[in-house]
N, C-alpha and C. Protein backbone atom coordinates (compact mmCIF):
# COMPACT_ATOMS: atom_id res chain seq x y z
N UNK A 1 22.17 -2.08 -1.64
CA UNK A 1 20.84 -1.52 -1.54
C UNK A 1 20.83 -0.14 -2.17
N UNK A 2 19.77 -0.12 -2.79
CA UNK A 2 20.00 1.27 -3.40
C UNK A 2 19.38 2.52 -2.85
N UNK A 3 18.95 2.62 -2.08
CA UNK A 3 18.37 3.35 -0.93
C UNK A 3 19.69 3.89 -0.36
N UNK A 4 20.20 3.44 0.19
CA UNK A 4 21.68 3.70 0.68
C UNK A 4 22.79 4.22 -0.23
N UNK A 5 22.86 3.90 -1.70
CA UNK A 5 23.42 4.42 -2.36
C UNK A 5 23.10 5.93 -2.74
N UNK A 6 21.56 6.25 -2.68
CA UNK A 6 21.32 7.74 -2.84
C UNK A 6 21.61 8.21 -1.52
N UNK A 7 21.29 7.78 -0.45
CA UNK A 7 21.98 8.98 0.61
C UNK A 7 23.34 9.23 0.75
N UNK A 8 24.23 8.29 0.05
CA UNK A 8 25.56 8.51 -0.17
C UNK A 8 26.04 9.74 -1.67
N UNK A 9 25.22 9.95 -2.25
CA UNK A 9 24.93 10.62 -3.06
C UNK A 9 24.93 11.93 -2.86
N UNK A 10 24.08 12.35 -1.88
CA UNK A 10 23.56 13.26 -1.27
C UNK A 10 24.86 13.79 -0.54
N UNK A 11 25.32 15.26 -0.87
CA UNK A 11 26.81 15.34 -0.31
C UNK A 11 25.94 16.79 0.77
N UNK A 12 24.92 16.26 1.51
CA UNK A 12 25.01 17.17 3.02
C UNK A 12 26.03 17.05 3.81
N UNK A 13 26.13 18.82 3.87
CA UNK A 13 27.03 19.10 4.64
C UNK A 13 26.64 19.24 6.68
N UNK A 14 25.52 19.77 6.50
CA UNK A 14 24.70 20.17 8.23
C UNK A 14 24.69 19.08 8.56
N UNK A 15 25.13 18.82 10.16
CA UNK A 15 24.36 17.73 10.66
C UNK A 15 22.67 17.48 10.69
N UNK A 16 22.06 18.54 10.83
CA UNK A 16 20.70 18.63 10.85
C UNK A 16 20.22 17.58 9.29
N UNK A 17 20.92 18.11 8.10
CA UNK A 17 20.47 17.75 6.66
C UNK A 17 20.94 15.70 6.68
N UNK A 18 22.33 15.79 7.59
CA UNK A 18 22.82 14.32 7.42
C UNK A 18 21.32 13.62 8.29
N UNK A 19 21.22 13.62 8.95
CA UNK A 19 19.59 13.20 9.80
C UNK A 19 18.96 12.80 9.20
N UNK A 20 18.33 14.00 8.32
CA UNK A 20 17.27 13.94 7.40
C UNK A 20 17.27 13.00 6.73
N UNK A 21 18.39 12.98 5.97
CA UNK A 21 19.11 11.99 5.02
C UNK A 21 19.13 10.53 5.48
N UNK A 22 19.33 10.20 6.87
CA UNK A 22 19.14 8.94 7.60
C UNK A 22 17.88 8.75 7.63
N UNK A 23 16.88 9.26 8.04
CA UNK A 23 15.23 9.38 8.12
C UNK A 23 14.59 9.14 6.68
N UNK A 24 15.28 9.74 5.85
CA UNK A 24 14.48 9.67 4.29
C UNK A 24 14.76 7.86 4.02
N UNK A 25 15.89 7.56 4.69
CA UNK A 25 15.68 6.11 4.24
C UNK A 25 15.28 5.21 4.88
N UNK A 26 14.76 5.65 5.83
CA UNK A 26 13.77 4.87 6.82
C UNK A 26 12.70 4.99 6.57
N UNK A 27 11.99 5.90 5.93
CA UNK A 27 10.83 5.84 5.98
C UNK A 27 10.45 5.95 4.76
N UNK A 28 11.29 5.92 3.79
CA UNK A 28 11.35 5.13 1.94
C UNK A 28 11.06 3.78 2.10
N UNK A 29 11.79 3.08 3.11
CA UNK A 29 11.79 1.62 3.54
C UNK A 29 10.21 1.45 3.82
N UNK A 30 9.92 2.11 5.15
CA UNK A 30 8.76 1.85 5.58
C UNK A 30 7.04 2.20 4.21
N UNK A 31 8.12 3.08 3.51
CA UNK A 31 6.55 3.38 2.84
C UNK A 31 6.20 2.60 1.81
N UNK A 32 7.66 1.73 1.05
CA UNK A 32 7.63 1.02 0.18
C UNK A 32 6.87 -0.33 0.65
N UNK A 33 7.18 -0.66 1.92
CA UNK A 33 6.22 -1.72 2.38
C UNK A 33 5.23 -1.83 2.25
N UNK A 34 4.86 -0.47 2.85
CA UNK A 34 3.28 -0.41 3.08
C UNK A 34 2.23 -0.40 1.64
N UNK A 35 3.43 0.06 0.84
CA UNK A 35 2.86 0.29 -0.39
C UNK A 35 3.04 -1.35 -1.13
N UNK A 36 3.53 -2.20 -0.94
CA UNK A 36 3.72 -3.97 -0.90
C UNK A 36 2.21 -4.43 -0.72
N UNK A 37 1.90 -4.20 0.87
CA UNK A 37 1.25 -4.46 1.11
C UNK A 37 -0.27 -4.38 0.62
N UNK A 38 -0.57 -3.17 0.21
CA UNK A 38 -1.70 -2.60 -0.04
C UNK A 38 -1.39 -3.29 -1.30
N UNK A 39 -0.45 -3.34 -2.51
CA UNK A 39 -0.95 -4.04 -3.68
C UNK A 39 -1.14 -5.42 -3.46
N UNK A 40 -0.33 -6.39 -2.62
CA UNK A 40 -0.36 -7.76 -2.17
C UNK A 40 -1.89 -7.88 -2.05
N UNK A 41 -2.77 -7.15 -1.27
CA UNK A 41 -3.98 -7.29 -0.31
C UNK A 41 -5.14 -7.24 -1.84
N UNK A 42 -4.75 -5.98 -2.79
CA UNK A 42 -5.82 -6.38 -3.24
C UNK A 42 -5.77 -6.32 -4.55
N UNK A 43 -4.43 -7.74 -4.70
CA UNK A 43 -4.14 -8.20 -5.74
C UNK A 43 -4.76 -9.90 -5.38
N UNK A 44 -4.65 -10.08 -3.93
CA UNK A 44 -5.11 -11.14 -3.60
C UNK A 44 -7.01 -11.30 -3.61
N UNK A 45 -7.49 -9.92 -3.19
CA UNK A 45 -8.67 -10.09 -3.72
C UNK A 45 -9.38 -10.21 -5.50
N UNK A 46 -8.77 -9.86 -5.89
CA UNK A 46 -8.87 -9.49 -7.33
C UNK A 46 -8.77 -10.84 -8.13
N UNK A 47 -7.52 -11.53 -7.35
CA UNK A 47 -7.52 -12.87 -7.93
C UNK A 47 -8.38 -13.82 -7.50
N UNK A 48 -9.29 -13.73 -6.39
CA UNK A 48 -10.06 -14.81 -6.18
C UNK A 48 -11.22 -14.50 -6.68
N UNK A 49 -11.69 -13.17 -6.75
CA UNK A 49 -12.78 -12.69 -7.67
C UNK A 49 -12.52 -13.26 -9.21
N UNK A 50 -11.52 -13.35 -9.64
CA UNK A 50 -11.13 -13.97 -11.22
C UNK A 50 -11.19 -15.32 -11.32
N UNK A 51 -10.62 -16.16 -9.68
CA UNK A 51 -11.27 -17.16 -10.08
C UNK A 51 -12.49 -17.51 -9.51
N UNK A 52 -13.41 -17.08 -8.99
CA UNK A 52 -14.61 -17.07 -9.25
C UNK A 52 -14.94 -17.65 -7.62
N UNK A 53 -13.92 -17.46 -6.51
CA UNK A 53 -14.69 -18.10 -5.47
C UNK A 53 -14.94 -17.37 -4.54
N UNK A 54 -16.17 -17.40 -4.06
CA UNK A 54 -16.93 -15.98 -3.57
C UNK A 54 -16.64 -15.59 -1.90
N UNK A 55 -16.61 -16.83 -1.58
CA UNK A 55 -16.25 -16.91 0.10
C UNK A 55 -14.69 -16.21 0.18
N UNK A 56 -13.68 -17.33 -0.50
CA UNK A 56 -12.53 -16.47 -0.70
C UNK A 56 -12.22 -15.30 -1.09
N UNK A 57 -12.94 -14.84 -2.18
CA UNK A 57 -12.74 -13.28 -2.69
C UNK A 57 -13.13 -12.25 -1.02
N UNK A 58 -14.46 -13.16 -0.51
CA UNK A 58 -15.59 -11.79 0.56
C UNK A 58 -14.37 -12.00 1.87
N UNK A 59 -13.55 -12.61 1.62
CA UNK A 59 -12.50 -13.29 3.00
C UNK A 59 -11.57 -11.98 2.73
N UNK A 60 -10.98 -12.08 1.59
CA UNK A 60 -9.67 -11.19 1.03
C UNK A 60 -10.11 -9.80 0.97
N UNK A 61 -10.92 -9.73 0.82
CA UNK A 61 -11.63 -8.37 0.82
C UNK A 61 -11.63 -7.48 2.45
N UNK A 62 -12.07 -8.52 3.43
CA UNK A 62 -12.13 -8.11 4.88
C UNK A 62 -10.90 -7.74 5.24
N UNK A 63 -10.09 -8.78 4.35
CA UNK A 63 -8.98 -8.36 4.97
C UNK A 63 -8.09 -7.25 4.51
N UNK A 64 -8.25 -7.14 3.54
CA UNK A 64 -7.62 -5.77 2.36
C UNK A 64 -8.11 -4.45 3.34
N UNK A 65 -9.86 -3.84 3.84
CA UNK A 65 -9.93 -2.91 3.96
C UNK A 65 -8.88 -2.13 4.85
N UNK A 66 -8.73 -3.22 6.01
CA UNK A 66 -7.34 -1.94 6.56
C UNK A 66 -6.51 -1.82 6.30
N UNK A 67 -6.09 -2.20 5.24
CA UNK A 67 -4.56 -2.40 4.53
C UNK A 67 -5.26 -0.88 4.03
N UNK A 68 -6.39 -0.86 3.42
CA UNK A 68 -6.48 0.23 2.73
C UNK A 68 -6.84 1.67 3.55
N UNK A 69 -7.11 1.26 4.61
CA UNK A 69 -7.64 2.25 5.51
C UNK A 69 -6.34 2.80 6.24
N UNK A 70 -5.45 1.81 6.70
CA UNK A 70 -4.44 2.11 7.16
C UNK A 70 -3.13 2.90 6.30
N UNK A 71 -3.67 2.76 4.98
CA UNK A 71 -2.18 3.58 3.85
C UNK A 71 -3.03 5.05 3.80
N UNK A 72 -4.07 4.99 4.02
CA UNK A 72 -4.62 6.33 3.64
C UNK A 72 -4.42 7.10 5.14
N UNK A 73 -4.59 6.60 5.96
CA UNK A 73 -4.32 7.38 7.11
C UNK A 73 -3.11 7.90 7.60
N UNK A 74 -2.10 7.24 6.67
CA UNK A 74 -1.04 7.58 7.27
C UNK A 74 -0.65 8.33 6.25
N UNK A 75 -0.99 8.19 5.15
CA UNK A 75 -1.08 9.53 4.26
C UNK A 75 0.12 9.02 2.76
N UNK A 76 0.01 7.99 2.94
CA UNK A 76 0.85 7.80 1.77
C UNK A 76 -0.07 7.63 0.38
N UNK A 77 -1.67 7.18 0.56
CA UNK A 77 -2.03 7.12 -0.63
C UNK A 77 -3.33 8.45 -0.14
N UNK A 78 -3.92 9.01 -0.61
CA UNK A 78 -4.95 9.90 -0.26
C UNK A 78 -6.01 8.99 -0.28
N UNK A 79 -6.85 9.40 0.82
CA UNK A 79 -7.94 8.95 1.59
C UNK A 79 -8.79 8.42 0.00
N UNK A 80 -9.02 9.71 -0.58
CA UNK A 80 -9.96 9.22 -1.82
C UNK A 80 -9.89 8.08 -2.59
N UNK A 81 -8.28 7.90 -2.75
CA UNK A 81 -7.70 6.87 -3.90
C UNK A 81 -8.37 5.59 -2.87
N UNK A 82 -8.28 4.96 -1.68
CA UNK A 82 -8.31 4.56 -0.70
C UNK A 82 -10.16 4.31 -0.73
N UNK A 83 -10.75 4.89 -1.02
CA UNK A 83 -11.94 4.84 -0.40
C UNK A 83 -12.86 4.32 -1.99
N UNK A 84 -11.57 5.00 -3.29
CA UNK A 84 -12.28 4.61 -4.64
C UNK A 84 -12.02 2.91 -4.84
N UNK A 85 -10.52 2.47 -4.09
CA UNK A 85 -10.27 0.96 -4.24
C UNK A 85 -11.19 0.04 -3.82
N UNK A 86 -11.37 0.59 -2.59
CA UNK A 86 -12.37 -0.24 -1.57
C UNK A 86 -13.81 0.09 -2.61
N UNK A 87 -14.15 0.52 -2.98
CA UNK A 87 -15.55 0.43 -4.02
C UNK A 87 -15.58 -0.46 -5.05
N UNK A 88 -14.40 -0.32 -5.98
CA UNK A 88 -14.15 -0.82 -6.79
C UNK A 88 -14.17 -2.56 -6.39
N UNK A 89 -13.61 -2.79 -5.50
CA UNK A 89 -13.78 -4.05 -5.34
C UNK A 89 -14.37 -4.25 -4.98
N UNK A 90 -15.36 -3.94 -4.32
CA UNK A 90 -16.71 -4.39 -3.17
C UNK A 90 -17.40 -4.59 -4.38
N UNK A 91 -17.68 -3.92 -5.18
CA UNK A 91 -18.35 -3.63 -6.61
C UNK A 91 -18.14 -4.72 -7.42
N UNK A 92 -16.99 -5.43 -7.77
CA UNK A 92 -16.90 -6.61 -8.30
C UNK A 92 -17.25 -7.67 -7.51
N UNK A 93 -16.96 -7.89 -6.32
CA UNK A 93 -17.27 -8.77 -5.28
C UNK A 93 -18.97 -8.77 -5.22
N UNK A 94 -19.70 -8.08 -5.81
CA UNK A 94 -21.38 -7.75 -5.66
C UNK A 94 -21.76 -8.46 -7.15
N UNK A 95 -21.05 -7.90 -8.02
CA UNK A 95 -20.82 -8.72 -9.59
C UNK A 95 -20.98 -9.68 -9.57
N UNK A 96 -20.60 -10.44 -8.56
CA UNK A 96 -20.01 -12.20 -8.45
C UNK A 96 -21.19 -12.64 -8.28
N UNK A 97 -22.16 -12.04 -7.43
CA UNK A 97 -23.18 -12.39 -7.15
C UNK A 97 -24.46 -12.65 -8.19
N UNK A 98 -24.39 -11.83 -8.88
CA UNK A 98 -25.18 -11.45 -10.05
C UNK A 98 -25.07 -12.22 -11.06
């Protein structure tokens, strides 16, 4: 894993800094997920908007917003980026209609 290979890298000496060093790869882990997730969510909307089915796209969509609400709150993507996605697709999802 290469996550593990950079904290081995990392030649801290403090116990305080070795910690840190345990924590940075926990929550590299955790953010990379979250960051999975949020593209999974509305890569899955995006694709049903492409193929053109509207129930499925307005389904994927419900379900994306807290994916998106939830990365911004916790501060890994900024609220804005977060609030411009969710437009952007609601916006194509309104397209469909038209």
């Amino acid at each position: 894993m290469a996550t593990s290979a950079q904290a081995k890298k990392k030649s801290v000496r403090t116990p305080s800094g070795r910690k840190r060093a345990r924590q940075d790869i926990k929550l590299n882990a955790a953010n990379a997920a979250m960051r999975s997730r949020f593209r999974t969510a509305v890569k899955s909307v995006r694709k049903a908007i492409a193929a053109g089915d509207k129930s499925k796209a307005a389904e994927a969509y419900k379900a994306a917003v807290p994916v998106l609400d939830s990365i911004a709150r916790k501060g890994l993507f900024h609220p804005n980026k977060a609030a411009r996605d969710k437009s952007r697709l609601n916006a194509a999802l309104k397209a469909m209609a038209a």
